[in-house]
Protein backbone atom coordinates (compact mmCIF):
# COMPACT_ATOMS: atom_id res chain seq x y z
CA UNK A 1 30.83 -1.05 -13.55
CA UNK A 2 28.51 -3.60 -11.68
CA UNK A 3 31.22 -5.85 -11.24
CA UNK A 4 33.19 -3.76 -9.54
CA UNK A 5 30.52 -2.26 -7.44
CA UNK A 6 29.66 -5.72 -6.37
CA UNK A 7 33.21 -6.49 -5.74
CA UNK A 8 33.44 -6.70 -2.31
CA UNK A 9 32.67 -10.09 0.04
CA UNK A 10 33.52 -11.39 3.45
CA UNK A 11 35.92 -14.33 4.53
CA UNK A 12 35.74 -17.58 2.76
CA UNK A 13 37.35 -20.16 5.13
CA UNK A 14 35.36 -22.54 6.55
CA UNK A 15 33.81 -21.74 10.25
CA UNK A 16 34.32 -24.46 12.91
CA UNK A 17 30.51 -23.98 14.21
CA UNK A 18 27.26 -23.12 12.36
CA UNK A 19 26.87 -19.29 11.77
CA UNK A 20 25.92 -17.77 14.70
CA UNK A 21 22.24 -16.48 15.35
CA UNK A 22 21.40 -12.39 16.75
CA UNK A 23 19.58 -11.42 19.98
CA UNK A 24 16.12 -10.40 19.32
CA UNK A 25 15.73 -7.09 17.77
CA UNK A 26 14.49 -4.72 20.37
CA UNK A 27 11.36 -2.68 19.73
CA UNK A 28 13.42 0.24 18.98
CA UNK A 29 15.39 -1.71 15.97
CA UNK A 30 12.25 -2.59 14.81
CA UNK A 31 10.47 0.29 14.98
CA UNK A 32 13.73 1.94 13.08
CA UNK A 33 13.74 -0.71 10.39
CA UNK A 34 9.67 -0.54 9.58
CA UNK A 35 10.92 2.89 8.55
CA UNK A 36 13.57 1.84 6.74
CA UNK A 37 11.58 0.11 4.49
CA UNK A 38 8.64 2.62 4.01
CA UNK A 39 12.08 4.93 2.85
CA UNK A 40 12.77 2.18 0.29
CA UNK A 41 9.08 2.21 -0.34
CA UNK A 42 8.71 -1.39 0.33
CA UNK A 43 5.11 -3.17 1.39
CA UNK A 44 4.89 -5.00 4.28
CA UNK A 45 2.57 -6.36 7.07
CA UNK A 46 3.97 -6.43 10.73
CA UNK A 47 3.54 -9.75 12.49
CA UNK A 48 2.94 -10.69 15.76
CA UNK A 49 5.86 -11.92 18.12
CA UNK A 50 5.26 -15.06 19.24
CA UNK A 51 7.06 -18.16 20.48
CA UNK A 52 7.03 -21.56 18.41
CA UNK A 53 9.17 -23.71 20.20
CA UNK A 54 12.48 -23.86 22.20
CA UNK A 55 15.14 -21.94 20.66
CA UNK A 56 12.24 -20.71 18.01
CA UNK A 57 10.00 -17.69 17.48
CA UNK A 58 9.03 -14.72 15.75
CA UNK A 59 10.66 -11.05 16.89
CA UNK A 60 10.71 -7.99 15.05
CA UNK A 61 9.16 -9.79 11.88
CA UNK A 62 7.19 -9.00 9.01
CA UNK A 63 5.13 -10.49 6.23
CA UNK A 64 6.66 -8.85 2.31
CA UNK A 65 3.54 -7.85 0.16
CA UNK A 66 5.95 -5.88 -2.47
CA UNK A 67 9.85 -4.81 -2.65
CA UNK A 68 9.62 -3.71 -6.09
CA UNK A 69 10.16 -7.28 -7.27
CA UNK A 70 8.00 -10.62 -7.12
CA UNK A 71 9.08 -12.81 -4.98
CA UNK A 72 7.57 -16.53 -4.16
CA UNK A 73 7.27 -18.68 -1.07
CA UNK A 74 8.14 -16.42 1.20
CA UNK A 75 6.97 -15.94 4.89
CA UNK A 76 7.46 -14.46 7.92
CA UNK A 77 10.81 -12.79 8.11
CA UNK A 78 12.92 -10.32 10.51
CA UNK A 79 12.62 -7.28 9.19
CA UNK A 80 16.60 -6.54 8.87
CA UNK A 81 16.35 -9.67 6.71
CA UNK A 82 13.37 -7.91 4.65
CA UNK A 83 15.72 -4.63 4.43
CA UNK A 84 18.54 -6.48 3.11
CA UNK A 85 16.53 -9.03 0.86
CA UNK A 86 14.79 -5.87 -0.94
CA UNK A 87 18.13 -4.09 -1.53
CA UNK A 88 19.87 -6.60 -2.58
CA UNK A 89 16.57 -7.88 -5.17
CA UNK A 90 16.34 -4.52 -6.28
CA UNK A 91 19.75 -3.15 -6.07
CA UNK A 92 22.07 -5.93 -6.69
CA UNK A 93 19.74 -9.04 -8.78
CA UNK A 94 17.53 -7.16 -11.18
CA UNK A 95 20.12 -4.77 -12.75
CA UNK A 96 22.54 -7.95 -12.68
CA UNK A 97 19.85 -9.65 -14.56
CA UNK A 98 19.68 -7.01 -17.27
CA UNK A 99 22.95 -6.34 -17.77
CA UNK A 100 24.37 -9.55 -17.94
CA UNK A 101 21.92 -11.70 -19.34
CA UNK A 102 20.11 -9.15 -21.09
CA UNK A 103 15.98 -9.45 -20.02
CA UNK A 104 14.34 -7.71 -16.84
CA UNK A 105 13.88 -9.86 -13.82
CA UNK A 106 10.12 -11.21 -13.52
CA UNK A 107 10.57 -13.06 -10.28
CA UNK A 108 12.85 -14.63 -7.25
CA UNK A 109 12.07 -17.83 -6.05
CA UNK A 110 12.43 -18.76 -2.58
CA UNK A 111 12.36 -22.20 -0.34
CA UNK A 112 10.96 -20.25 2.22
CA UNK A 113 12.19 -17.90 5.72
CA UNK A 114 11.28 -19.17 8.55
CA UNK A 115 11.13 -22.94 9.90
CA UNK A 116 11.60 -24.19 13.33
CA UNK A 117 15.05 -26.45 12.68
CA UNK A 118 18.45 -27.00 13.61
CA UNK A 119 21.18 -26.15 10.54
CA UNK A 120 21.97 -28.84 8.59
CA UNK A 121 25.82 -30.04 6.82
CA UNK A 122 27.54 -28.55 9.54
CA UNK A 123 29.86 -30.57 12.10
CA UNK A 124 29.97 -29.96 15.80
CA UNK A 125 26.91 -29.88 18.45
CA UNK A 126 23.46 -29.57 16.99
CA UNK A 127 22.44 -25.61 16.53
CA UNK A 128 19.16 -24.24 15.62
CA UNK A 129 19.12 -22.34 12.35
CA UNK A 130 19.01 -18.59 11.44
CA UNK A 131 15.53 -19.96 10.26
CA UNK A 132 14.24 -20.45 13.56
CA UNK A 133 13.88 -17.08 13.91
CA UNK A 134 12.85 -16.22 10.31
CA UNK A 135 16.38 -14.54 9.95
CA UNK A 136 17.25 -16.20 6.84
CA UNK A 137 15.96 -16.37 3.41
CA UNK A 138 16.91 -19.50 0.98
CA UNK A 139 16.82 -18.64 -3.21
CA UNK A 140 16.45 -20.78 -5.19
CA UNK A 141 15.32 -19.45 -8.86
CA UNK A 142 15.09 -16.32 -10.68
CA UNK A 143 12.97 -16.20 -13.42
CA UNK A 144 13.21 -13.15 -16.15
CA UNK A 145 11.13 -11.90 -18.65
CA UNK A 146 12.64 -13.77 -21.63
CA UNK A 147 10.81 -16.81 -20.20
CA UNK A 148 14.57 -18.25 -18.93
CA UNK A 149 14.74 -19.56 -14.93
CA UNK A 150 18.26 -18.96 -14.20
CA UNK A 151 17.94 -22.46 -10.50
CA UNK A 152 21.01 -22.44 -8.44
CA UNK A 153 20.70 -26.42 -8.54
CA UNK A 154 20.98 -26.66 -12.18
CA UNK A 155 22.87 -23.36 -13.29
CA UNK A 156 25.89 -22.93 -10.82
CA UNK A 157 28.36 -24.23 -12.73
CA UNK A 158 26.40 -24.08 -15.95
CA UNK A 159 28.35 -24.00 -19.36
CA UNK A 160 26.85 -20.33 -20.44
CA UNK A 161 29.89 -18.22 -18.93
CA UNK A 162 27.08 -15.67 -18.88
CA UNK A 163 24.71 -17.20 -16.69
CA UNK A 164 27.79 -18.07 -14.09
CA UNK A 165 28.44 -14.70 -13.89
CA UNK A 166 24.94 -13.96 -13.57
CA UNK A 167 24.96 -16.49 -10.44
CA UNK A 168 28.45 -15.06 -9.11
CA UNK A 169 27.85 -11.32 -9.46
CA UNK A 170 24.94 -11.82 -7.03
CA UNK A 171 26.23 -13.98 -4.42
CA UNK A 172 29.27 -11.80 -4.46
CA UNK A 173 26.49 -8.86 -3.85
CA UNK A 174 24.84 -10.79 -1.35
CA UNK A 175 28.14 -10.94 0.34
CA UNK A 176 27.60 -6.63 1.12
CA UNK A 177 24.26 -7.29 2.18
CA UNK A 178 24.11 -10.17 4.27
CA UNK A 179 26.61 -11.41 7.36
CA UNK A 180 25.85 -14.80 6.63
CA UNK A 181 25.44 -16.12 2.76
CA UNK A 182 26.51 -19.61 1.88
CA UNK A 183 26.12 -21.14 -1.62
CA UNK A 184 26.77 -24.55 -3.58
CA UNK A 185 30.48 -24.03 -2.70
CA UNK A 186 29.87 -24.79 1.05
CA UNK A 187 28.76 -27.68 1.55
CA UNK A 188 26.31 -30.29 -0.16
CA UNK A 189 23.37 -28.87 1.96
CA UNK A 190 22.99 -25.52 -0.31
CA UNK A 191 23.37 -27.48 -3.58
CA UNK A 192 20.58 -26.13 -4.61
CA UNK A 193 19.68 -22.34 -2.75
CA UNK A 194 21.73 -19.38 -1.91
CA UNK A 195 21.08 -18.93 2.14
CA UNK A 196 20.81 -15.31 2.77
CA UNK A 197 21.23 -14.76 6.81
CA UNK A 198 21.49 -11.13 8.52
CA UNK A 199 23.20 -12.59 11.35
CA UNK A 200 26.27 -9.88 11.05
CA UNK A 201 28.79 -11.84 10.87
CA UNK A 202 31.27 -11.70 7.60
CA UNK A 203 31.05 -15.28 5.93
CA UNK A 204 30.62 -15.70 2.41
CA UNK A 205 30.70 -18.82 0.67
C-alpha cells in the first residue's frame, strides 16, 4: 500500500540548465502558508526578510522548532519548503521507516537550507542555487530508533534490498512533494544528500 501511494514522480531526463528558482512569495502566500502549518500543527518561528547578497536573501521564511519529527542542521527556510519538508517527514519518511525497515524514525539529518551559492555539477552559465533563497533543503541521514543511520552517501546502493527500498520509496515520495528533488543518480554533486527544492517545477532524479 505505501508503495503504491508513493508511486508517482516527475520527469527524469536530464535538464539543460540548473532548476529554476521562484519569485518571492508575496505576503499573502506567506501569510496563507504560516497557516498551513499551524493546520499541520507544526512549530515554527517567522524570520525577518532580509537581503544577503546579490541574487540572495530571505522572503517568506521561517525558522522549524518541531514538525512532529527531529530534524538537525537546519535553518532558515521558505515556508512552502517547511510545508512540504514536514509532510513529506511525517507523511512519506517515518511510516516508510516503519514499515520497511521495521523501527520508528528518531531523526532526519540535514546539510543545511539556506547558503548564499551558485548550484554546483551543472553545465551552462553560472546560476545561484534554490539555496540562496533558503528554498531547498539537503538530507543527508535518517537515524531510527533501532540505533541504525540509514546516510544517502553510504546506503544508496547498499546490499540490504530493504534499506534501498527504504532510500527509493522516499525519494520517489519526495518526487509528490517537491518540484525539484535530485539524488545520487544525478550527478556526482548529490552523492551524498537528497536536495529537496519547492521550486515547482517536475524534475525528479
Amino acid at each position: 500500500m505505501l508503495l503504491a501511494a508513493l508511486a508517482a514522480c516527475g520527469r527524469t531526463e536530464r535538464p539543460t540548465t540548473a532548476p529554476r528558482i521562484t519569485e518571492a512569495p508575496g505576503v499573502r502566500e506567506t501569510q496563507r502558508c504560516f497557516a498551513d502549518l499551524r493546520a499541520m500543527g507544526v512549530d515554527f518561528q517567522p524570520l525577518p526578510d532580509r537581503q544577503t547578497g546579490p541574487g540572495c536573501g530571505l522572503t517568506g521564511t521561517v525558522k522549524l522548532l518541531d514538525i512532529g519529527v527531529p530534524t538537525a542542521n537546519l535553518g532558515a527556510v521558505r515556508c512552502g519548503e517547511a510545508r512540504a519538508f514536514a509532510g513529506w517527514a511525517r507523511n512519506g519518511v517515518a511510516p516508510a521507516a516503519y514499515q520497511i525497515l521495521g523501527s520508528e524514525l528518531s531523526r532526519i539529518v540535514s546539510m543545511g537550507s539556506y547558503a548564499c551559492r551558485n548550484t554546483v555539477g551543472t553545465s551552462g552559465p553560472a546560476r545561484r542555487s534554490g539555496h540562496a533563497v533558503a528554498n531547498a533543503i539537503d538530507v543527508a541521514t535518517f537515524e531510527l530508533k533501532d540505533g541504525r543511520r540509514i546516510s544517502i552517501q553510504r546506503d544508496w546502493n547498499s546490499p540490504d534490498a530493504d534499506v534501498r527500498r527504504f532510500l527509493q520509496t522516499i525519494h520517489t515520495s519526495a518526487c509528490r512533494r517537491f518540484g525539484t528533488v535530485l539524488s545520487p543518480d544525478y550527478n556526482a554533486a548529490h552523492h551524498d544528500h537528497l536536495h529537496l527544492e519547492d521550486d515547482r517545477t517536475s524534475f525528479c532524479r
